[in-house]
Protein backbone atom coordinates (compact mmCIF):
# COMPACT_ATOMS: atom_id res chain seq x y z
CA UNK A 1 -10.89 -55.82 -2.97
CA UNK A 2 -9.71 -53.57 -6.00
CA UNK A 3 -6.72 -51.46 -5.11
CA UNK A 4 -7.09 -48.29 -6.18
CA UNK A 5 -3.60 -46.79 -5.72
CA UNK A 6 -2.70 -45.21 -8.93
CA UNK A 7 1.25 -44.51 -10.20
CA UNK A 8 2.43 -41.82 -12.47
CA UNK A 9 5.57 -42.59 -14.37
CA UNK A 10 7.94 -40.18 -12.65
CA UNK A 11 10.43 -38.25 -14.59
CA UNK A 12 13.15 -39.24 -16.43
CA UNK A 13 16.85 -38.53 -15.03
CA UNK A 14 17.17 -36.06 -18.26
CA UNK A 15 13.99 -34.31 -16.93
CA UNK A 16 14.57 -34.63 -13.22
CA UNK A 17 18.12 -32.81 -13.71
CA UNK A 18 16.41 -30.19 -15.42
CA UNK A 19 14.41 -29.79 -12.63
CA UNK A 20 16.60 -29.79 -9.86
CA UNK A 21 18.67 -27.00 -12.52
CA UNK A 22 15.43 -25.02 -12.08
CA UNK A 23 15.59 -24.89 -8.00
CA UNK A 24 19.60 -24.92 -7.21
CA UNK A 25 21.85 -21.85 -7.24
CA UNK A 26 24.94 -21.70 -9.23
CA UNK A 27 28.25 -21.24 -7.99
CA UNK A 28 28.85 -17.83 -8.55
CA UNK A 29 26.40 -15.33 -8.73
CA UNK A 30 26.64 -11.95 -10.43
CA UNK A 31 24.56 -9.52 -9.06
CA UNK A 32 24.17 -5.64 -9.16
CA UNK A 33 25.52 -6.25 -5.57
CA UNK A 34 28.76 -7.83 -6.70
CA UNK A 35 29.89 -11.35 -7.32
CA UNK A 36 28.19 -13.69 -4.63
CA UNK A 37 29.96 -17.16 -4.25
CA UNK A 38 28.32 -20.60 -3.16
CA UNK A 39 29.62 -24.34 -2.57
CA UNK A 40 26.81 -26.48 -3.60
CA UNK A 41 24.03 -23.76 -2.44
CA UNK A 42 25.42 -22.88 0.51
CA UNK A 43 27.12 -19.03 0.78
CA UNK A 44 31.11 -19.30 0.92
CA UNK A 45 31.93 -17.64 4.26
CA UNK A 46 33.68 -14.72 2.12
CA UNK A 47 30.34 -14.31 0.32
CA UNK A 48 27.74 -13.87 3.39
CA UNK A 49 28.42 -10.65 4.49
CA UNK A 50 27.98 -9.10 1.19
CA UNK A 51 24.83 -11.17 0.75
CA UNK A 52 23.55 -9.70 4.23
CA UNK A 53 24.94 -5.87 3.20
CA UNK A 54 22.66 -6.16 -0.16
CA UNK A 55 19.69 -7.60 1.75
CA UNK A 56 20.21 -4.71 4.36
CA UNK A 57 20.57 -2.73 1.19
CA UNK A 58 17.11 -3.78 -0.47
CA UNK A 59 15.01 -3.71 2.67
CA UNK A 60 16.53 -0.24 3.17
CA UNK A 61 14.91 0.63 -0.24
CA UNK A 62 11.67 -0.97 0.24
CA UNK A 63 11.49 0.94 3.88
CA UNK A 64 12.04 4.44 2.18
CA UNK A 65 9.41 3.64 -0.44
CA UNK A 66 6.87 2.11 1.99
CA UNK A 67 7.10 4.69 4.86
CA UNK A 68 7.69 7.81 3.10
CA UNK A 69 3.79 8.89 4.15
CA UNK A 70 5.28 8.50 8.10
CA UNK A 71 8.15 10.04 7.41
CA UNK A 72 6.46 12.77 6.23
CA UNK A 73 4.14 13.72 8.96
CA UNK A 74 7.49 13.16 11.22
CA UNK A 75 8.80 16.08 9.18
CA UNK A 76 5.52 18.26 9.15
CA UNK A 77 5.72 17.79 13.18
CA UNK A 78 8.88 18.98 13.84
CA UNK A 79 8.70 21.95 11.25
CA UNK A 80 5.34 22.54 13.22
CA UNK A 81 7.17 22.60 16.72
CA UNK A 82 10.05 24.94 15.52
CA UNK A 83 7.34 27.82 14.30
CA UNK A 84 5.60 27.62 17.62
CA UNK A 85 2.82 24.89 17.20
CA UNK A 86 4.08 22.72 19.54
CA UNK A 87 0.85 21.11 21.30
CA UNK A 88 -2.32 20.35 20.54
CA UNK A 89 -4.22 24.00 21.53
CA UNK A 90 -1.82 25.39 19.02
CA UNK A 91 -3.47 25.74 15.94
CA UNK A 92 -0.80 27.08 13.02
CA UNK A 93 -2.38 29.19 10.44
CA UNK A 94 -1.12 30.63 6.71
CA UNK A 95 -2.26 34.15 6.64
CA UNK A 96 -3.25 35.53 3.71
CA UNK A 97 -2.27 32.43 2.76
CA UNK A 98 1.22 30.39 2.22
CA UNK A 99 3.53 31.53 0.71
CA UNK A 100 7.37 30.64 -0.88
CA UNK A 101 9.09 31.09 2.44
CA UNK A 102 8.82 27.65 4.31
CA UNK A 103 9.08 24.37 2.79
CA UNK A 104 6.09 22.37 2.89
CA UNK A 105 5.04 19.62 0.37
CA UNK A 106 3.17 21.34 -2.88
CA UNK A 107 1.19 24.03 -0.97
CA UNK A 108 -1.04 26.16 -2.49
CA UNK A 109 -1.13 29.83 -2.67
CA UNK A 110 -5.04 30.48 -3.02
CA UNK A 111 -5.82 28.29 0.15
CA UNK A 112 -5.70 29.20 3.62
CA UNK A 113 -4.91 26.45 6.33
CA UNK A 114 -5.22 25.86 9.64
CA UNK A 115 -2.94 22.93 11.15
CA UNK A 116 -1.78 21.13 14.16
CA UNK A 117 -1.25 17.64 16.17
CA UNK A 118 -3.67 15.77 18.40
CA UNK A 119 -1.66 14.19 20.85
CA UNK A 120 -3.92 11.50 21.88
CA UNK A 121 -1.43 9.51 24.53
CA UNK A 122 -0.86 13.22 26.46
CA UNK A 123 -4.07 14.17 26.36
CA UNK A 124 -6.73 11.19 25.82
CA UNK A 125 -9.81 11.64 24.40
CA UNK A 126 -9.94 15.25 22.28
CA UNK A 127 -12.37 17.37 20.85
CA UNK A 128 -12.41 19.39 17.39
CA UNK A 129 -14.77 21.98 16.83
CA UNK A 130 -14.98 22.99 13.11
CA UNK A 131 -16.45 26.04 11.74
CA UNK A 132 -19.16 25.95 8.84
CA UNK A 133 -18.48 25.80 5.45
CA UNK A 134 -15.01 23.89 6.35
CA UNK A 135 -13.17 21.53 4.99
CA UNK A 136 -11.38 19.37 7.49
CA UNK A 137 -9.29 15.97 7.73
CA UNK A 138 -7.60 13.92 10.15
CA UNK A 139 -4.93 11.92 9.42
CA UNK A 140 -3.30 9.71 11.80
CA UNK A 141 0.47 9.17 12.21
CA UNK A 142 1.41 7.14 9.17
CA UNK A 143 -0.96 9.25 7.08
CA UNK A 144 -4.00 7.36 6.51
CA UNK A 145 -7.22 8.55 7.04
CA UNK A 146 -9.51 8.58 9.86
CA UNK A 147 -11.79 11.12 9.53
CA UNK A 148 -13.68 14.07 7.71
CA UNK A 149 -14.91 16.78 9.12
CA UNK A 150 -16.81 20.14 7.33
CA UNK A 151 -18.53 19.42 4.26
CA UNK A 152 -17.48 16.36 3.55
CA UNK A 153 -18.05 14.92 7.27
CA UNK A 154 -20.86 13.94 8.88
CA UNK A 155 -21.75 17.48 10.00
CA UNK A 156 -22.19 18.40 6.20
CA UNK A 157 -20.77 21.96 6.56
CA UNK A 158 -22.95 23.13 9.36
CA UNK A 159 -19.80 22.61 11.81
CA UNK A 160 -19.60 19.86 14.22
CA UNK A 161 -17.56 18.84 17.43
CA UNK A 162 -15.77 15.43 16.36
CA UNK A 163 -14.12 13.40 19.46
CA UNK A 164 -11.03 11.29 18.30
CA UNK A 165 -10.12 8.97 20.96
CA UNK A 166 -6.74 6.68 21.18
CA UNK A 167 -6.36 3.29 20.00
CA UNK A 168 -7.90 0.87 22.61
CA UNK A 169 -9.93 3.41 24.13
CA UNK A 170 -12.18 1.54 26.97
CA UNK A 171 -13.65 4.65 28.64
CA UNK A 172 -16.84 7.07 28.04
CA UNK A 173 -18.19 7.94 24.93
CA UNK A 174 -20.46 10.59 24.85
CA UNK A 175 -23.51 10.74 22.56
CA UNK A 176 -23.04 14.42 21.29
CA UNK A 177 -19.75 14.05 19.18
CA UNK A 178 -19.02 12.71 16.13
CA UNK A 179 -16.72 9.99 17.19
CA UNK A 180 -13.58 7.99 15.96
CA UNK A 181 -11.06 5.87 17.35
CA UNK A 182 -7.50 6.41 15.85
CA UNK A 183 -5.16 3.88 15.54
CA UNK A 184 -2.42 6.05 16.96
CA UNK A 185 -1.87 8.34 19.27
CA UNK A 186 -0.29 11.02 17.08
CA UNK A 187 -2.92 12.58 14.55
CA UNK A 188 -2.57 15.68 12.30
CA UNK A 189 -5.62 18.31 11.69
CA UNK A 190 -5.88 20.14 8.77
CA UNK A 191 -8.32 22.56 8.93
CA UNK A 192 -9.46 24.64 5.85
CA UNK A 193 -12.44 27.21 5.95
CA UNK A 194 -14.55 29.45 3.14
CA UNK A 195 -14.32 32.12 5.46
CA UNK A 196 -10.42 32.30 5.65
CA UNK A 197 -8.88 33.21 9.01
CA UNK A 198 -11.46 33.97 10.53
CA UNK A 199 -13.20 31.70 10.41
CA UNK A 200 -10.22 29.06 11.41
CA UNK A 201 -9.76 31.51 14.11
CA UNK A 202 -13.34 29.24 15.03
CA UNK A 203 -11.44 26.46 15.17
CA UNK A 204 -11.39 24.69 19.12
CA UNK A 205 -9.31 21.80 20.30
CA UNK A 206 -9.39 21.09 23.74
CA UNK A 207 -9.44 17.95 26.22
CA UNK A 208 -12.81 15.91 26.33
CA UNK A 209 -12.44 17.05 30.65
CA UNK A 210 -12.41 20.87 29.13
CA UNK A 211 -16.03 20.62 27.56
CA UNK A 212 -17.87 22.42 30.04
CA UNK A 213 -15.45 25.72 30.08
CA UNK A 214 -13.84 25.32 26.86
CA UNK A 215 -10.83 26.98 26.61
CA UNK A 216 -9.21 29.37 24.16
CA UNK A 217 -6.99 28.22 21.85
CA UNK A 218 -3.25 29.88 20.57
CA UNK A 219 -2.92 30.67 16.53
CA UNK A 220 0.00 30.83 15.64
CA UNK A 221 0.89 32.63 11.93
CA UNK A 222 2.97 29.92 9.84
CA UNK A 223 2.85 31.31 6.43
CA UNK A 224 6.20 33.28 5.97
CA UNK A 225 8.06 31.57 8.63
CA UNK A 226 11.16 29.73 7.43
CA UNK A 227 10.81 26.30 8.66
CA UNK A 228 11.57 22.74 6.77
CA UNK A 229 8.07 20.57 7.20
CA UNK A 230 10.10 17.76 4.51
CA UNK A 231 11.30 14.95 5.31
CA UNK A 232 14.67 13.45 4.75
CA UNK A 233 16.39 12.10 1.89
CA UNK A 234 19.33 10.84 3.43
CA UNK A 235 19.92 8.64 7.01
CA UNK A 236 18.31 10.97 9.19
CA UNK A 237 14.78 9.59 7.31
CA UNK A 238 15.24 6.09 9.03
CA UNK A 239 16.01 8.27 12.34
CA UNK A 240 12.24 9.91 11.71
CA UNK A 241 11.01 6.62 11.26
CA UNK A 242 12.34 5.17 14.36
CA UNK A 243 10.67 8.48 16.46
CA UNK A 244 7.32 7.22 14.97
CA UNK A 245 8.00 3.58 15.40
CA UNK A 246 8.62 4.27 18.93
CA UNK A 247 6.14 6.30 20.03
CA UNK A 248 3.25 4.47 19.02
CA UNK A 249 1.50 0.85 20.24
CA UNK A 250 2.84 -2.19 18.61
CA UNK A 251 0.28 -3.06 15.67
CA UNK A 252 -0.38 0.26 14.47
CA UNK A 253 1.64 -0.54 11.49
CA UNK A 254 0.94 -3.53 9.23
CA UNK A 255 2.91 -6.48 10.10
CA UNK A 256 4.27 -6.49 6.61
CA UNK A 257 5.87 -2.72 7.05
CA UNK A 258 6.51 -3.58 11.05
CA UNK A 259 8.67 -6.66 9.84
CA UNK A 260 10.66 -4.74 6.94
CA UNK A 261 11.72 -2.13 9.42
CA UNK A 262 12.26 -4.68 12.53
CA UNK A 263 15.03 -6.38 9.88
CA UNK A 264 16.54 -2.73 9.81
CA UNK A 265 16.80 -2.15 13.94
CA UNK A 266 13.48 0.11 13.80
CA UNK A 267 11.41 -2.17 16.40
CA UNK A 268 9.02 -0.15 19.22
CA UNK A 269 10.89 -0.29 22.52
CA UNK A 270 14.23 -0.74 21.27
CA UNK A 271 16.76 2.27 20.39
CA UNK A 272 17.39 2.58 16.81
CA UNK A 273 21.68 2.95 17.37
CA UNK A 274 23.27 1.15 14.18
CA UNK A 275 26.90 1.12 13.88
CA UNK A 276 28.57 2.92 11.29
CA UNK A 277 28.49 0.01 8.71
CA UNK A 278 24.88 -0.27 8.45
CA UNK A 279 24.58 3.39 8.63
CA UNK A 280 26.26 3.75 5.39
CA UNK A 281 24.04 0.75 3.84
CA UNK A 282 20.82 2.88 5.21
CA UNK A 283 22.01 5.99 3.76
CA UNK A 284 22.61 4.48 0.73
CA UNK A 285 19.06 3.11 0.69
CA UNK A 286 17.48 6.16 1.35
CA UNK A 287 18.95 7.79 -1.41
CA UNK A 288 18.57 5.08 -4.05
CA UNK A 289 14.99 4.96 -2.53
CA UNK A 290 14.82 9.19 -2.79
CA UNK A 291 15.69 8.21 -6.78
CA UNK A 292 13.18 5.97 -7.50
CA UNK A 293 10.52 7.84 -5.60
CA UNK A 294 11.81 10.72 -8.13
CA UNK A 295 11.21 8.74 -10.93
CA UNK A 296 8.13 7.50 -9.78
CA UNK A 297 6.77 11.58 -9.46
CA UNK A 298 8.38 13.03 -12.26
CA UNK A 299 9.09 10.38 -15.27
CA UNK A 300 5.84 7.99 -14.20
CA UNK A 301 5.65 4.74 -16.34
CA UNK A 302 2.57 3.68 -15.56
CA UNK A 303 -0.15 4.32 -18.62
CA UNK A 304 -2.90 5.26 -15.86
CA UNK A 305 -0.53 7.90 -14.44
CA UNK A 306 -1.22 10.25 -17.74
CA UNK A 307 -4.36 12.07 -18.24
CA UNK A 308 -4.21 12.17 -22.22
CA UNK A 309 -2.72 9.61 -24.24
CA UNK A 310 0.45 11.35 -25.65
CA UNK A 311 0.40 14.09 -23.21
CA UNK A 312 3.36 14.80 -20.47
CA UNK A 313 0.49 16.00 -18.51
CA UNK A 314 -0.10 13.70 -14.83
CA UNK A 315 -2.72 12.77 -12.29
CA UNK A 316 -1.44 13.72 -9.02
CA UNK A 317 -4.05 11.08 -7.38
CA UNK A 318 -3.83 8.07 -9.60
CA UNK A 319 -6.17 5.34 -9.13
CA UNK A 320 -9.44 6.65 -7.05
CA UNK A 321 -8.59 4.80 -3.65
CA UNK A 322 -7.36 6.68 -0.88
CA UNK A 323 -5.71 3.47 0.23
CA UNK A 324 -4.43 3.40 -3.17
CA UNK A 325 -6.29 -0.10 -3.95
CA UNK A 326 -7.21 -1.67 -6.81
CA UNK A 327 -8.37 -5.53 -7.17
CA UNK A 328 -7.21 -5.96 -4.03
CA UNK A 329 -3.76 -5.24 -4.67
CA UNK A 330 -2.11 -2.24 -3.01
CA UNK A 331 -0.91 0.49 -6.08
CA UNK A 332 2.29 0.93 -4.81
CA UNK A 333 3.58 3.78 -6.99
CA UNK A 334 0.51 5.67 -6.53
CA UNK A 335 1.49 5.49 -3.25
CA UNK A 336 4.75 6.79 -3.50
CA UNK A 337 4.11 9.15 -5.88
CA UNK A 338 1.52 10.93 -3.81
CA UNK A 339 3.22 11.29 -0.40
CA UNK A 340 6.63 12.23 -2.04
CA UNK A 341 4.90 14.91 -3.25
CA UNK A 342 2.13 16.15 -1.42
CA UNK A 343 0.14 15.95 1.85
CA UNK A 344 -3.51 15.30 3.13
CA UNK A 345 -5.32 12.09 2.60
CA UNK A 346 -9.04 12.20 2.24
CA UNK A 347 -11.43 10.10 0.04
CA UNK A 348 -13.07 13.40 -0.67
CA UNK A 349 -9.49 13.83 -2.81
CA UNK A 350 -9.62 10.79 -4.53
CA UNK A 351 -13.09 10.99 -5.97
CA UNK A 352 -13.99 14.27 -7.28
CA UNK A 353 -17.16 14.96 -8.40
CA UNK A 354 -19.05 17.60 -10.55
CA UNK A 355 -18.93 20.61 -9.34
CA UNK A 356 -17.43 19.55 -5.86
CA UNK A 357 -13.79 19.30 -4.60
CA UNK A 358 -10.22 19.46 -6.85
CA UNK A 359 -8.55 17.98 -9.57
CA UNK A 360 -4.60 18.10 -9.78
CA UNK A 361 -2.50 17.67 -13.16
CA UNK A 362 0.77 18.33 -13.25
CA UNK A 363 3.74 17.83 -15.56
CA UNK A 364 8.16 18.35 -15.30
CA UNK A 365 8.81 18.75 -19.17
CA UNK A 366 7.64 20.66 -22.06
CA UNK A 367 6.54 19.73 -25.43
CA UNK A 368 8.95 18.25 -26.53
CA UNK A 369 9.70 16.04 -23.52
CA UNK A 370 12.45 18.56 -22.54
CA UNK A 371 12.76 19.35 -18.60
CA UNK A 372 11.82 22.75 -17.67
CA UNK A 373 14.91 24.69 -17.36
CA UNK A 374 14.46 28.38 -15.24
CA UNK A 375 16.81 29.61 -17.55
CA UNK A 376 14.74 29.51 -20.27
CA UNK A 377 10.78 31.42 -21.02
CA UNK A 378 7.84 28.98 -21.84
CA UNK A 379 4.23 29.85 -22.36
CA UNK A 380 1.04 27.24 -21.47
CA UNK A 381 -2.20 28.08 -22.74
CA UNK A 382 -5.22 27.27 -20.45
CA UNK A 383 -7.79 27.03 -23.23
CA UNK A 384 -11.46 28.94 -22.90
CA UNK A 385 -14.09 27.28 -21.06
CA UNK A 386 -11.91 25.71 -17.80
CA UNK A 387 -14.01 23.33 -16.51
CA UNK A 388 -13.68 25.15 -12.94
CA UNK A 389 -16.96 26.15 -11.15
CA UNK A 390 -14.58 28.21 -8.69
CA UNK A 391 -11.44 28.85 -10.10
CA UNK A 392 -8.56 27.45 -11.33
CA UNK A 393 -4.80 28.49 -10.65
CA UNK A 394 -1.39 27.20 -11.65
CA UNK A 395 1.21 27.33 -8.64
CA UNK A 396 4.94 26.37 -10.08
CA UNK A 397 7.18 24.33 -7.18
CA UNK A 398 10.77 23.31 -6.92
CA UNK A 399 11.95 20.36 -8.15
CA UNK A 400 14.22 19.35 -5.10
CA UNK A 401 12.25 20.30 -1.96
CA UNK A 402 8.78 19.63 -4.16
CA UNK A 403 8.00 23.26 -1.93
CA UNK A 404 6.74 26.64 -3.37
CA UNK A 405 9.41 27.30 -5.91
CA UNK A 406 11.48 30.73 -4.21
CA UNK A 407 11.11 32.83 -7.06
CA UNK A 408 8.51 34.98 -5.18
CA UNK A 409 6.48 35.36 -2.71
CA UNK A 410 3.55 33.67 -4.84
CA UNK A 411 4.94 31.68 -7.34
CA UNK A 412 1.16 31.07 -8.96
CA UNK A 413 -1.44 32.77 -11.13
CA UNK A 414 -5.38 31.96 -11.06
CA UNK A 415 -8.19 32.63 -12.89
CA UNK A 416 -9.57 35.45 -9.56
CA UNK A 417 -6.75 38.06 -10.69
CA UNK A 418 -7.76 41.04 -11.52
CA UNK A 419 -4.71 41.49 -13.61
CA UNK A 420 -4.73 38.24 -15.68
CA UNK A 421 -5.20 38.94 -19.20
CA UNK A 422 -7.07 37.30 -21.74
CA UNK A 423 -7.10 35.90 -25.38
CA UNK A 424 -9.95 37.09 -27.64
CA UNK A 425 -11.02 32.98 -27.82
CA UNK A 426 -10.93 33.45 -23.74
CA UNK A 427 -8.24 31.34 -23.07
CA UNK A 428 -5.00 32.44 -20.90
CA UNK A 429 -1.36 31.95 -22.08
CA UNK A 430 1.00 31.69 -18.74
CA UNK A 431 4.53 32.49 -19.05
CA UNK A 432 7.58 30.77 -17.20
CA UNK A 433 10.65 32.58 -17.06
CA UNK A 434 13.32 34.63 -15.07
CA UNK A 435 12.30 38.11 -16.66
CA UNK A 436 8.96 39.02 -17.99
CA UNK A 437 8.62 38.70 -21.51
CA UNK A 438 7.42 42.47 -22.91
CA UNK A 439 3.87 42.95 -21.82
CA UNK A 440 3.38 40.08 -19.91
CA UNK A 441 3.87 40.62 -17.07
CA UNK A 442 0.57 40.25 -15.53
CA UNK A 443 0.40 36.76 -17.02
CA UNK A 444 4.14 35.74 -15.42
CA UNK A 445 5.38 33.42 -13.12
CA UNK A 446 8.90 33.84 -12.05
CA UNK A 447 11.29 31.31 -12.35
CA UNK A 448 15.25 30.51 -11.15
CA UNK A 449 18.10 30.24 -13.21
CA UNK A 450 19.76 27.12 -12.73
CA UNK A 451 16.59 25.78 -11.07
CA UNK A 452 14.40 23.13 -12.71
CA UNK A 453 10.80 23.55 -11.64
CA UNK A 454 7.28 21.97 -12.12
CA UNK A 455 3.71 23.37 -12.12
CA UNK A 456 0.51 21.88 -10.44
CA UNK A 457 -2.98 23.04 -12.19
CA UNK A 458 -5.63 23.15 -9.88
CA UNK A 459 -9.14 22.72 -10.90
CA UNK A 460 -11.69 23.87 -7.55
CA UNK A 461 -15.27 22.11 -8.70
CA UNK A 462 -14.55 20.38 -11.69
CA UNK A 463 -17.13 20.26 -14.11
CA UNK A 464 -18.39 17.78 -16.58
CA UNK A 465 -15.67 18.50 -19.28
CA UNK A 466 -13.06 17.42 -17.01
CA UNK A 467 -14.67 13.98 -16.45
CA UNK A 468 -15.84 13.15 -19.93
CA UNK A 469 -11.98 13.98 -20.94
CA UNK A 470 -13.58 16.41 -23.40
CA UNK A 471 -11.54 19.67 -22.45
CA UNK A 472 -7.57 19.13 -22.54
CA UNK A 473 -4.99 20.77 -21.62
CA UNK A 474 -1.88 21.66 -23.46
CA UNK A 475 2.08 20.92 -23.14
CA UNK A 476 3.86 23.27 -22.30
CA UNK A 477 6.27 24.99 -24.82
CA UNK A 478 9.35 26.54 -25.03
CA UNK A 479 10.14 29.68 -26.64
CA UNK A 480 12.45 31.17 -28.55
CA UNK A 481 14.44 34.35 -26.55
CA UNK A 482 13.78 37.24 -29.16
């Protein structure tokens, strides 16, 4: 017989240290964290604690990044409760529409919406009538989507009744809904309508048990009540985490998320009570977290975040996923940047299309890469030709709360005013400051001194120029006080 073992030649002793150089850990360590001290690899008992305190620390960052969308909805509920829309039959409303006075992530000021809970664990199965001409989401408790309703559901506009049923729902499904099984129990409804109030006033949510004597529902006025629908920036956001964690079933969170904040002492069942020491570490982390989630919205780094090359202006959805995939690989920042500043998730937001739905740009500097100041004036043109089939409108938000800047009671212009003025090429020049400039007023947003602030454009049925890139917007600039 032939043997047909085969040997390699090894390494040599010069190249085998430099291997075992590649794979050991030095004796001391320096590290952002401090200095971290080993004996042969193995952490010098004055050494572990800090090692543990930074890994507490890092998870603690990852946790804020990676939850911020549950967090959020957290927030949105208890700011919800405190104006009066505290179950499921109470349906909150913005009439006209919202306005400066309650904080909620980058509202708009032309919209009008209807919003409330599902409570799927108190009430099981649940119906949702929508009106025509709608458009509707559900979201379920740590903001993903589950469902469309209106003209971009299955009803098409014509109005619909949609059941949503819990996760692991065994019972009867009936043939005469449009049906979906959440994967939590908590869900949030947003309900906007063509027809304004109302036609949200249309709106039903009641018990699947209630279908055969519906009953009527309570609408509760939202849009100049002071209430704070943000979440934290601090501790307390771990505390909002933990209410979510423990309300709903084990493995409706990825096990990648569920394990990040299990290391913290956020695990279902258990009650989230860390001592003082790690409560210091977790405040820490949400606040080095709240800074890079800043970052992330305001100074983007990522090329696909700009809509021009060269421009300051931003895509407020960035990649075309609402599950913010692409390749297979979960766009993080995308992520972050979109639920730190806004809310709703819909696939009807990521993909626009001609003459159907939104597009968002939005920028926190000036031309010359300046932040906006509400000290000073600035003008934007918004050239002729928009490509808007609706309307467009410019809304300008605070910096901090990333809420209807206070200035007034509608911090926004759009192209429906009556007042707006005109160039003689058709295009509109905005102006940003804490007086009108002489004879502009009709074109003025107010702004605060000693405030920075941002604006969103808003572009309702895009058309074609917007997608073939051909119409641009631009920067903003700052002018001179006469």
């Amino acid at each position: 017989m032939v043997d047909a073992t085969l040997t390699g030649s090894g390494l040599t002793a010069a190249g085998l240290a430099e291997e075992v150089a590649h794979i050991s850990t030095p004796d001391v360590v320096f590290t952002p964290f401090g200095e971290f001290q080993f004996f042969d690899g193995v952490p010098r008992p004055e050494s572990a604690p800090a090692i543990f305190d930074s890994l507490d620390l890092v998870r603690g960052i990852t946790a804020f990044l990676d939850t911020i969308p549950g967090a959020s909805l957290v927030a949105m509920r208890r700011g919800l409760r405190a104006a009066g829309v505290d179950a499921p039959d109470a349906i909150g409303y913005t009439d006209p529409r919202c306005t400066s006075t309650p904080l909620f992530l980058t509202p708009n000021t032309e919209t009008t919406y209807g919003v409330t809970f599902l409570d799927l664990k108190a009430w099981g199965p649940t119906v949702v009538e929508v009106p025509s001409q709608s458009l509707c989401v559900v979201d379920d408790f740590w903001f993903r989507y589950v469902a469309d309703m209106g003209i971009a559901g299955p009803d098409q506009g014509a109005g619909g009744k949609y059941l949503f049923l819990p996760p692991g729902y065994e019972g009867e499904r009936p043939d005469d809904y449009f049906t979906f099984e959440s994967p939590t129990y908590t869900n949030f409804l947003v309900i906007r309508a063509l027809g304004g109030v109302p036609a949200i006033k249309q709106s039903r949510v009641y018990r699947l048990g209630e279908a055969g004597s519906v009953p009527e529902n309570r609408f509760v006025n939202i849009g100049e009540q002071v209430i704070n629908t943000v979440h934290s920036n601090d501790f307390s956001f771990f505390q909002e985490i933990a209410e979510l964690v423990s309300e709903e079933p084990i493995g409706s969170l990825d096990p990648e998320r569920a394990g990040v904040l299990s290391s913290l002492g956020i695990v279902h069942g258990t009650p989230f009570d860390p001592d003082e020491h790690r409560r210091g570490i977790l405040d820490s982390a949400a606040r080095i977290g709240a800074a890079m989630a800043r970052a992330t919205l305001y100074a983007a780094r990522n090329a696909d975040s700009f809509r021009w090359e060269g421009s300051s202006w931003k895509n407020g959805f960035v990649g075309g996923s609402h599950e913010f995939l692409n390749d297979g690989a979960r766009n993080l920042a995308a992520r972050t940047l979109f639920h730190y500043a806004a809310t709703v998730i819909t696939p009807a937001m990521a993909h626009a299309q001609v003459g159907a739905g939104s597009a968002y740009l939005y920028t926190a500097e000036d031309a010359d890469g300046a932040l906006l100041d509400g000290s000073a004036t600035y003008s934007l043109t918004i050239p002729p030709d928009a490509p808007a089939k609706n309307f467009w409108a410019v809304d300008i938000y605070d910096t901090q709360t990333r809420s209807l800047l206070q200035s007034a009671q509608y911090p926004a212009l759009s192209s429906l005013s009556d007042e707006l003025q005109s160039e003689s090429d058709g295009s509109h020049v905005l102006w940003f400051a804490p007086t009108p400039p002489a004879g502009k007023e009709s074109n003025w947003i107010p702004t605060l001194p000693g405030k920075s602030w941002w604006p969103l454009l808003r572009l309702y049925g895009p058309l074609e120029p917007w997608f073939d890139m051909s119409w641009r917007l631009p920067e903003i600039v700052r002018r001179e006080e006469d």
